[in-house]
N, C-alpha and C. Protein backbone atom coordinates (compact mmCIF):
# COMPACT_ATOMS: atom_id res chain seq x y z
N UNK A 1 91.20 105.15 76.10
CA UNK A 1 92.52 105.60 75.72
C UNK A 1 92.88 105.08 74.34
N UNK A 2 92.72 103.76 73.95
CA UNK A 2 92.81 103.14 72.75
C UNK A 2 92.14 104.14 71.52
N UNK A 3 91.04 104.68 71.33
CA UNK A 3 90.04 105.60 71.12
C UNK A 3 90.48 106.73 71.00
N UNK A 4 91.09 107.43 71.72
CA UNK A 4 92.11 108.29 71.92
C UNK A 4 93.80 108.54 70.93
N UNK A 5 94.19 107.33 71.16
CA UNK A 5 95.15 107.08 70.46
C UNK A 5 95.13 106.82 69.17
N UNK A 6 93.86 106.32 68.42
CA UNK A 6 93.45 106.12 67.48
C UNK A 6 93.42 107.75 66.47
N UNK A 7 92.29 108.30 67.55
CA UNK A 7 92.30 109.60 66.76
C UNK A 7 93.11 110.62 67.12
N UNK A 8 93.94 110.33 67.27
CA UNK A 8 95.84 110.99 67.48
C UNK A 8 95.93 111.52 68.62
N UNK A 9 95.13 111.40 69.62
CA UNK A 9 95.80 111.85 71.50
C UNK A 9 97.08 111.42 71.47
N UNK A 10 98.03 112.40 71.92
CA UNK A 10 99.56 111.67 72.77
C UNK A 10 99.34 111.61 73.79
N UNK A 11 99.06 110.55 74.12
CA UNK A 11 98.96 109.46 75.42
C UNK A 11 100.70 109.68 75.68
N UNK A 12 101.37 110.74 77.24
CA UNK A 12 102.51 110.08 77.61
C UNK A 12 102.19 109.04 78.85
N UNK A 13 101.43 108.76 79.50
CA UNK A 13 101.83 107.71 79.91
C UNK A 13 100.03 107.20 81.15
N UNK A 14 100.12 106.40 81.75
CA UNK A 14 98.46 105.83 82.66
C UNK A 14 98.74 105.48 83.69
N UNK A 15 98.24 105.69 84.86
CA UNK A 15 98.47 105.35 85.71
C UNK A 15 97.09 105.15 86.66
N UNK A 16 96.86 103.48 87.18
CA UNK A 16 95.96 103.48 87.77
C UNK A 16 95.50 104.36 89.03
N UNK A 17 94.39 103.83 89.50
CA UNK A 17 93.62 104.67 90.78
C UNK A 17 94.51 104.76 91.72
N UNK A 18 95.18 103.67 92.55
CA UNK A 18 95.79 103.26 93.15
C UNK A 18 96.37 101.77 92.67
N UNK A 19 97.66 101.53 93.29
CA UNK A 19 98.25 100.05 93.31
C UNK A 19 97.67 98.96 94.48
N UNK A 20 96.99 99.55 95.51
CA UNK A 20 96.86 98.80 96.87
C UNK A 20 95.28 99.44 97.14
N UNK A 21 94.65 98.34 98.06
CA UNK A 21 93.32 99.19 98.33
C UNK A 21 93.92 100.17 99.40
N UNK A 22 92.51 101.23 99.34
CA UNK A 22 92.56 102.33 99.92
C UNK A 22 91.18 102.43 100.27
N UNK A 23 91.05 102.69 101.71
CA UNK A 23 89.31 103.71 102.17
C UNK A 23 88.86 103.85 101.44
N UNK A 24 87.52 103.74 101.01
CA UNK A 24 86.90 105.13 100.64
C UNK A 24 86.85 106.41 100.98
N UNK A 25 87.37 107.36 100.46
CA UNK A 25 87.28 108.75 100.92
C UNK A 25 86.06 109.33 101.27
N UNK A 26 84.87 108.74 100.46
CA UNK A 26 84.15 109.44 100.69
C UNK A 26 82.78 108.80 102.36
N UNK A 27 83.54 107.45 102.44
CA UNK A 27 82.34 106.88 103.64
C UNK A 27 83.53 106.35 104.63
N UNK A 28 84.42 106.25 104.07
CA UNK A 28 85.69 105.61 105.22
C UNK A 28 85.38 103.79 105.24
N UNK A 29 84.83 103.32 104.69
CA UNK A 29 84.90 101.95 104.66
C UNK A 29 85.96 101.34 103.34
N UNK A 30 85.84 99.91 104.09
CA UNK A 30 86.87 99.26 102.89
C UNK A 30 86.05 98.79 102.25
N UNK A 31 84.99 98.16 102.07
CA UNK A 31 84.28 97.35 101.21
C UNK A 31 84.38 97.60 99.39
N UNK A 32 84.29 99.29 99.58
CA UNK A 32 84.09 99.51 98.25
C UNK A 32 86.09 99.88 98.27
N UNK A 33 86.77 98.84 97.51
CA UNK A 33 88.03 98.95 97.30
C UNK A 33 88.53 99.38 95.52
N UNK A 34 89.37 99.74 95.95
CA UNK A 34 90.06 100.58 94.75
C UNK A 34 91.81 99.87 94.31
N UNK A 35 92.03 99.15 94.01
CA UNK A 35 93.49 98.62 93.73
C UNK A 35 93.75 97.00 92.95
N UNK A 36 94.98 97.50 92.87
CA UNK A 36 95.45 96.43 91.91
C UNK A 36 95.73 95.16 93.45
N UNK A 37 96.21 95.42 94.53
CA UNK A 37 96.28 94.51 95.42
C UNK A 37 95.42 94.34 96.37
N UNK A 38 94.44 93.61 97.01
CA UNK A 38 93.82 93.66 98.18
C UNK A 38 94.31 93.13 99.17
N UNK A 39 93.71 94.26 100.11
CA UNK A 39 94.65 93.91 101.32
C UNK A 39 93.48 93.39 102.30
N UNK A 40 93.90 92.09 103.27
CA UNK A 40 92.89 91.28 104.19
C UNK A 40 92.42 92.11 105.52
N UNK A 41 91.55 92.92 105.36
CA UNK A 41 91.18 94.04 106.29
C UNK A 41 89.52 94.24 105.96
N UNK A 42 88.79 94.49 106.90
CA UNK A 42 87.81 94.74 106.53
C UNK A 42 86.77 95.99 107.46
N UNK A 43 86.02 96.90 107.69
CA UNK A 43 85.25 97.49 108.22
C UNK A 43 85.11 96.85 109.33
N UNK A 44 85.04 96.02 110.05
CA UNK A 44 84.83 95.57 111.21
C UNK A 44 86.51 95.35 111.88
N UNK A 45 86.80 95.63 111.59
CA UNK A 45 88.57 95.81 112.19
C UNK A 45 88.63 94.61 111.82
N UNK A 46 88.45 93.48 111.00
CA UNK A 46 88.78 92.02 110.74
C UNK A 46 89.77 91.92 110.04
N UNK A 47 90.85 91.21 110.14
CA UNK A 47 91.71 90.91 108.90
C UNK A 47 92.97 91.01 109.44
N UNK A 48 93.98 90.28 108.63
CA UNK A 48 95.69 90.42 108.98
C UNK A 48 96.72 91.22 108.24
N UNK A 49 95.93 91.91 107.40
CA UNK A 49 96.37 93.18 106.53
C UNK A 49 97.67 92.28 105.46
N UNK A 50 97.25 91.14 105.53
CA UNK A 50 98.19 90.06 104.27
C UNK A 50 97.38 90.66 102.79
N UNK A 51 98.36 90.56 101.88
CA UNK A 51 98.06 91.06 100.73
C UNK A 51 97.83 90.38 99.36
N UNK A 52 97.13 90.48 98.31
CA UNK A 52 97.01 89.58 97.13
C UNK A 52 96.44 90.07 96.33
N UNK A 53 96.94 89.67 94.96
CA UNK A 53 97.17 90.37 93.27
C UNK A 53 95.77 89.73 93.11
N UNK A 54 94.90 90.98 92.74
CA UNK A 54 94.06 90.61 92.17
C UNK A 54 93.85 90.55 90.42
N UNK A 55 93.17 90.63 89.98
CA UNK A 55 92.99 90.22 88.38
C UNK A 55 93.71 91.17 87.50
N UNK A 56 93.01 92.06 88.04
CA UNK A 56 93.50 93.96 87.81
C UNK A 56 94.82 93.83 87.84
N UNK A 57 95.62 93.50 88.71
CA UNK A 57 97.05 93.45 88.96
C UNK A 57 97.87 92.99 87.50
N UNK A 58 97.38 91.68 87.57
CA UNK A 58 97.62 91.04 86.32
C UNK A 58 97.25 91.61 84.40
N UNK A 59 96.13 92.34 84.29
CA UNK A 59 95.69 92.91 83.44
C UNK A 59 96.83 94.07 83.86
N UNK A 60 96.84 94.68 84.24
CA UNK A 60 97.87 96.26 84.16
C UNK A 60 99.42 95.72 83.98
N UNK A 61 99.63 94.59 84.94
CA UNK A 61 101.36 93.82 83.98
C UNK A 61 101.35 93.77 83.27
N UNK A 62 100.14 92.91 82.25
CA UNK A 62 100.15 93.19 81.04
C UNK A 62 100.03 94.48 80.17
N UNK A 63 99.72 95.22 80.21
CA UNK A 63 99.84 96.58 80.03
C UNK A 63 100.84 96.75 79.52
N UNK A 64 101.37 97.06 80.99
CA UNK A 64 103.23 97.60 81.37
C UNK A 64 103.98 96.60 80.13
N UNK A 65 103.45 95.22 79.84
CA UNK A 65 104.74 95.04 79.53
C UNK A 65 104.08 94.97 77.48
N UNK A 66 103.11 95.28 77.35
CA UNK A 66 102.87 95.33 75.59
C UNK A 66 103.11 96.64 75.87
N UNK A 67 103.80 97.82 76.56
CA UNK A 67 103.39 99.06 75.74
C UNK A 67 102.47 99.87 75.65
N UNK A 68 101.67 99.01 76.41
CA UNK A 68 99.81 100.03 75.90
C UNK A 68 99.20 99.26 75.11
N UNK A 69 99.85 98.42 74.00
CA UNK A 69 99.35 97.55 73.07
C UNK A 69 97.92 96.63 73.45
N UNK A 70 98.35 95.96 74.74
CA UNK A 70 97.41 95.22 74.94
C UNK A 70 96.24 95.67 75.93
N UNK A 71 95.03 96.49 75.41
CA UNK A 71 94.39 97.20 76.63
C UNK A 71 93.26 96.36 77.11
């Protein structure tokens, strides 16, 4: 997108994959997760579905809050 913006794309606005994991659509497992939060669940019905900011989370706040500036 930076790349983009550079060579004059109007970028209005980004939005990740998801905010929270989600299935895989395509095998129905959690392993391969998609989100800014993971949630304590796993393919074997394991877990208390408690939730936590992963890195991603933190990298996209930052985002949100330079503007785009900081990619």
């Amino acid at each position: 997108m930076k790349q983009a913006i550079y060579e004059g794309v109007e970028i209005w606005g980004y939005m990740v994959w998801s905010p929270i994991d989600i299935v895989s659509s395509s095998t129905g497992e959690m392993k391969k997760r998609y989100g800014l939060i993971y949630v304590n669940r796993n393919d074997n019905q394991s877990g208390n579905f408690e939730r936590y900011k992963k890195k991603s989370f933190y990298w996209y706040k930052g985002v949100i809050a330079s503007n785009g500036n900081d990619l």
